[in-house]
Each structure stands twice: as structure tokens, then as C-alpha cells.
Protein backbone atom coordinates (compact mmCIF):
# COMPACT_ATOMS: atom_id res chain seq x y z
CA UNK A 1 102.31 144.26 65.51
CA UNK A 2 100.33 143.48 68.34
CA UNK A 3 101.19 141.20 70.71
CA UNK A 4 100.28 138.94 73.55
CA UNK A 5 97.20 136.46 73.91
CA UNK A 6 95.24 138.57 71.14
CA UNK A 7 97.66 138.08 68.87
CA UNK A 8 98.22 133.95 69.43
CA UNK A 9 93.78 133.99 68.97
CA UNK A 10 94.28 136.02 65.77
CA UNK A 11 97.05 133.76 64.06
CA UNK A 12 95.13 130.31 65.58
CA UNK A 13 92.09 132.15 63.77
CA UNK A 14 93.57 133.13 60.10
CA UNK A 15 95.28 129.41 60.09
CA UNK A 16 91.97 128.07 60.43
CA UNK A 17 90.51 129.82 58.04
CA UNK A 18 93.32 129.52 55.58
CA UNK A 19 95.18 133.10 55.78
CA UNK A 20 98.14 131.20 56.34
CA UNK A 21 100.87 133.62 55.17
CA UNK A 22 99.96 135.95 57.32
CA UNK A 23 99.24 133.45 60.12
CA UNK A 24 103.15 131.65 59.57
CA UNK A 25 104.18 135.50 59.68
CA UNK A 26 102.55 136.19 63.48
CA UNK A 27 103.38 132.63 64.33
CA UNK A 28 107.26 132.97 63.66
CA UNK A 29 107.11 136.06 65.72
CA UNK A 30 105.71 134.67 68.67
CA UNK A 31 107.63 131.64 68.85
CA UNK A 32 110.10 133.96 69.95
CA UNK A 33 108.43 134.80 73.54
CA UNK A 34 108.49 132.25 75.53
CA UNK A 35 105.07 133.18 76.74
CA UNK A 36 103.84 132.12 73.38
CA UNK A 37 106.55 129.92 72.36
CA UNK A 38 103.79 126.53 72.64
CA UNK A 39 100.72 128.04 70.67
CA UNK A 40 103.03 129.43 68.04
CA UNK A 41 104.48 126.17 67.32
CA UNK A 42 100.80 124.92 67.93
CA UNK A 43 99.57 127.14 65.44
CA UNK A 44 102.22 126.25 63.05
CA UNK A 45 101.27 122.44 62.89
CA UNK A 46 97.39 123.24 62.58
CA UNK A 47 98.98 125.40 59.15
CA UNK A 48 100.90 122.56 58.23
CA UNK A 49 98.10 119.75 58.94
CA UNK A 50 95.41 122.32 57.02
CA UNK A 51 97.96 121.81 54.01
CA UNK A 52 98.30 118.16 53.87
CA UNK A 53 101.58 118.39 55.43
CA UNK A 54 101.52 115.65 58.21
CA UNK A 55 104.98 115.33 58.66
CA UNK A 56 105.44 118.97 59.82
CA UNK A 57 102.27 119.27 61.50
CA UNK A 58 103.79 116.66 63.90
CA UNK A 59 107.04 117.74 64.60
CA UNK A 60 105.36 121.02 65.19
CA UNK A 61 102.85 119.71 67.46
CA UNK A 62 105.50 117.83 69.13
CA UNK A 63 107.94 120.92 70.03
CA UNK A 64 104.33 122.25 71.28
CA UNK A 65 103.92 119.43 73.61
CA UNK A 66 107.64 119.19 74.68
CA UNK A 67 107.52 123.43 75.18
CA UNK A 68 104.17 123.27 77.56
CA UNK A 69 103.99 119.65 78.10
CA UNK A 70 100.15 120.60 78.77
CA UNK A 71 99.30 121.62 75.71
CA UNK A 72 95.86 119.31 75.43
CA UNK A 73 94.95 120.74 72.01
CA UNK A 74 98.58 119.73 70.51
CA UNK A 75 97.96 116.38 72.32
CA UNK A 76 94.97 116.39 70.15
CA UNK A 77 95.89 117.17 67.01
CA UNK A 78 98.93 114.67 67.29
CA UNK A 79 96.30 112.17 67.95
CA UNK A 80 94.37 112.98 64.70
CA UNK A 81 97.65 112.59 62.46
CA UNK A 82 98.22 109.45 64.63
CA UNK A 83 94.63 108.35 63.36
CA UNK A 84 94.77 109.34 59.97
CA UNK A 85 98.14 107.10 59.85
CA UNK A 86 96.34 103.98 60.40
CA UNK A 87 97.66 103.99 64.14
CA UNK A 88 94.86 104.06 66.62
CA UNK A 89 96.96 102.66 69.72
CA UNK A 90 99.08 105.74 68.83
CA UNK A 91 96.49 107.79 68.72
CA UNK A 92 94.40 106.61 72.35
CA UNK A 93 97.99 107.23 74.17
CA UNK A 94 97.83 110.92 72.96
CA UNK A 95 93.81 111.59 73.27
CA UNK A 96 94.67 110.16 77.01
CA UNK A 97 97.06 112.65 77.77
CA UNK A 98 95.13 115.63 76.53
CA UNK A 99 92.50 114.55 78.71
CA UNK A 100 94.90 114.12 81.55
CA UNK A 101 96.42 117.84 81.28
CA UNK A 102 92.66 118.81 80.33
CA UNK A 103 90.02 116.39 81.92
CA UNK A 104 87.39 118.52 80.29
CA UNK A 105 88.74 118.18 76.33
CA UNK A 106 85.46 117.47 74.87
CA UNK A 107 86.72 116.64 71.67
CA UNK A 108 89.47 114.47 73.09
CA UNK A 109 87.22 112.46 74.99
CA UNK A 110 85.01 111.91 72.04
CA UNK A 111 87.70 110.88 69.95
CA UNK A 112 88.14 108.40 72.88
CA UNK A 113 85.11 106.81 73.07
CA UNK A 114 85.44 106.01 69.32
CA UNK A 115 87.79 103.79 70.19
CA UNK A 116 85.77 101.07 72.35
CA UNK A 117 87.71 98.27 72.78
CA UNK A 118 91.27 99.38 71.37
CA UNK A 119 91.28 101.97 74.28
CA UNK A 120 91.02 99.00 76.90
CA UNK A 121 93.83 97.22 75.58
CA UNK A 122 96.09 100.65 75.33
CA UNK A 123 95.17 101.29 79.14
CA UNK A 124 95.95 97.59 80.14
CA UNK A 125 99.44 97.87 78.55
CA UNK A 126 100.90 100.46 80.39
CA UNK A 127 101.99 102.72 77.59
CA UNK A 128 101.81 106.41 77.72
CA UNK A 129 101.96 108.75 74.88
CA UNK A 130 105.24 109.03 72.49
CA UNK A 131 107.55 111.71 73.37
């Protein structure tokens, strides 16, 4: 098996375009460096999330976020599920944070901006993103 950064771009890459036996496979392996311990569990929620699973997807996304606490793209994804759960104050506390660890997350700030006038009342309230 190979490992290192190729590796993490090849599992991200066959769970987004749905090899995701082989994907969980690398994935579980790389949770076990440290180096690689956030973008495995990363990689493990987008699985999850491609397969309807929500639930998982965000407790993997979490451990993701709580492992490299500037993981932007987790921060994203948690947003999405957020979202999709009817919860947009939820999900402006979490597309905030991956643009704070990642001022340049285009999608993140897109996402944003979809949210007008919700997004001023989330800022004006002082909350910060779940934990």
C-alpha cells in the first residue's frame, strides 16, 4: 500500500466517485497515522454522506474537526448536513469557521452568502460553531 499525501488524494478521490470499499479500506488505514488521522476520518464522512448516511457522516466529520481543528473542508461538509437538516443557524456557525481556518474557502463563503439575513443574526448572537 502506498502511503502518505498520495494515498489520502486517492481514497478522497474513489469516495467521490463511489469506489467506496476500497476507499473505507485506505481510509481505515490511515486513520492510524496521525499525519492522516483528520482526512481519513474526513474521507470517511464524505463515504458516509455519499450514502445517505447523515448521522455518520457527522460524527465523522466531527472527530475530523476535533483531530485538526482546521479542517475547513470538514467544517464544510458539517455545514451541508447542518443545512440539509432544516438548521441554517447551525449551518452559518460552521461555514464561519471554515472560512476562519481557511479565509479563502470558496465554497464556504458561497454557501454564506446564501444565507443573507440569517447570517447577520448568527454573527450578532455571539455563537460559534458546535463542538
Amino acid at each position: 500500500m502506498q502511503t502518505g499525501r498520495y494515498t489520502v488524494i486517492e481514497a478522497l478521490n474513489l469516495a467521490r466517485t463511489g469506489g467506496y470499499v476500497r476507499a473505507r479500506r485506505l481510509l481505515c488505514k490511515l486513520r492510524k497515522q496521525p499525519e492522516f488521522e483528520a482526512d481519513a476520518f474526513y474521507g470517511l464522512g464524505l463515504i458516509e454522506w455519499c450514502q445517505q448516511n447523515s448521522d455518520n457522516a457527522k460524527a465523522y466529520f466531527r472527530k475530523a474537526t476535533q483531530v485538526d481543528p482546521s479542517h475547513a473542508d470538514a467544517f464544510y461538509q458539517l455545514a451541508k448536513i447542518a443545512d440539509s437538516r432544516g438548521d441554517p443557524v447551525t449551518a452559518e456557525l460552521y461555514l464561519k469557521s471554515a472560512i476562519a481556518v481557511k479565509p479563502g474557502h470558496v465554497m464556504a463563503m458561497e454557501a454564506l452568502a446564501k444565507h443573507g439575513v440569517i447570517m447577520q443574526a448568527a454573527a450578532t448572537s455571539g455563537r460559534s460553531a458546535p463542538t
